[in-house]
Protein backbone atom coordinates (compact mmCIF):
# COMPACT_ATOMS: atom_id res chain seq x y z
CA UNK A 1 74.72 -53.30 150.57
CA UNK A 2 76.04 -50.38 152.71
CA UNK A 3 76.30 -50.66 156.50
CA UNK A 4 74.51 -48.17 159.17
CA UNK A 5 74.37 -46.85 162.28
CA UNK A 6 70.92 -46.21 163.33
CA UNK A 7 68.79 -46.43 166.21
CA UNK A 8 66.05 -48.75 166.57
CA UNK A 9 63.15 -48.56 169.19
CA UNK A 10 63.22 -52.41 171.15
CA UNK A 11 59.83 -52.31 171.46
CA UNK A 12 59.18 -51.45 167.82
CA UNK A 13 61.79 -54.36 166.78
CA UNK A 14 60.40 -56.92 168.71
CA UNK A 15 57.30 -56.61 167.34
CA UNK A 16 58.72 -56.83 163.84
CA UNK A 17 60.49 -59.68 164.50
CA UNK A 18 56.83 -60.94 165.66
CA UNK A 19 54.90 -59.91 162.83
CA UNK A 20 57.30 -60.70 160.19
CA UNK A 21 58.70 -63.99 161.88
CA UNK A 22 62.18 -62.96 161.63
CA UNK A 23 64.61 -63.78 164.34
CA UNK A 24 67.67 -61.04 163.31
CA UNK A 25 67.90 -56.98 163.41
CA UNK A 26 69.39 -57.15 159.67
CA UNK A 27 66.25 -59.56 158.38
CA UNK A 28 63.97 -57.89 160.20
CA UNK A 29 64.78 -54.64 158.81
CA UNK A 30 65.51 -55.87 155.76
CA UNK A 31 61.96 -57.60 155.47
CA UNK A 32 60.23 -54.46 156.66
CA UNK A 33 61.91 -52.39 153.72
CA UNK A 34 61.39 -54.87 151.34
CA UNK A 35 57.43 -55.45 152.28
CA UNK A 36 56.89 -51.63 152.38
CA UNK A 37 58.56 -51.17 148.95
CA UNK A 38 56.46 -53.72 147.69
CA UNK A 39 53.33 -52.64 149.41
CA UNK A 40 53.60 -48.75 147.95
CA UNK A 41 53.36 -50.41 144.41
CA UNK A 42 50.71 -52.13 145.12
CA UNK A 43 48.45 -49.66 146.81
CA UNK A 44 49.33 -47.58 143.59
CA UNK A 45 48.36 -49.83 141.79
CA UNK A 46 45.41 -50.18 143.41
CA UNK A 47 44.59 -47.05 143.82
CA UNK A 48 44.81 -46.34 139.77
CA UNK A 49 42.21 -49.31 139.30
CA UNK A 50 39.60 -47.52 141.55
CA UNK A 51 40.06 -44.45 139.26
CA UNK A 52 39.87 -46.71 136.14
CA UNK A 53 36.82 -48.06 137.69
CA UNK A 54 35.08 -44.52 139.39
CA UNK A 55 36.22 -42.61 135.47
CA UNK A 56 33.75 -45.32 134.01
CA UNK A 57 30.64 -44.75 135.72
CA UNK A 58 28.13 -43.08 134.22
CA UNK A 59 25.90 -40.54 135.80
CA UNK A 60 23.85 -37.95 134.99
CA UNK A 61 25.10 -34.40 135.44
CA UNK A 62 22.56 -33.59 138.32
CA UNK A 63 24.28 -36.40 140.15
CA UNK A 64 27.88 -35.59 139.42
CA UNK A 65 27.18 -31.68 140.70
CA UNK A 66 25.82 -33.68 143.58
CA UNK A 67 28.64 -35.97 144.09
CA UNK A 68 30.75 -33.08 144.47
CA UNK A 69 29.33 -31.72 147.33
């Protein structure tokens, strides 16, 4: 774990602290970096399903021209 010096907006924190139910700076930032690590894999993940999903429809070609527009 390495230490920094940063800036942090009160408002910003305090709403963290809300949301996430954390009471520190260092858990609340902590928990916000953790949960938006987290979250990027999942909407990836996601995100490659719904292509899975959309590649396996089938349509006819007058309706994918269509789809395009």
């Amino acid at each position: 774990m390495t230490k920094r010096l940063v800036d942090i907006d009160d408002q910003a924190l305090a709403a963290a602290q809300v949301q996430l139910g954390t009471r520190t700076i260092k858990d609340t930032v902590n928990m916000a970096l953790t949960q938006a690590g987290a979250d990027s894999d999942a909407t990836r993940s996601a995100v490659l399903h719904s292509f899975d999903v959309l590649a396996a429809v089938s349509i006819g070609d007058h309706d994918r021209a269509d789809a395009w527009r």
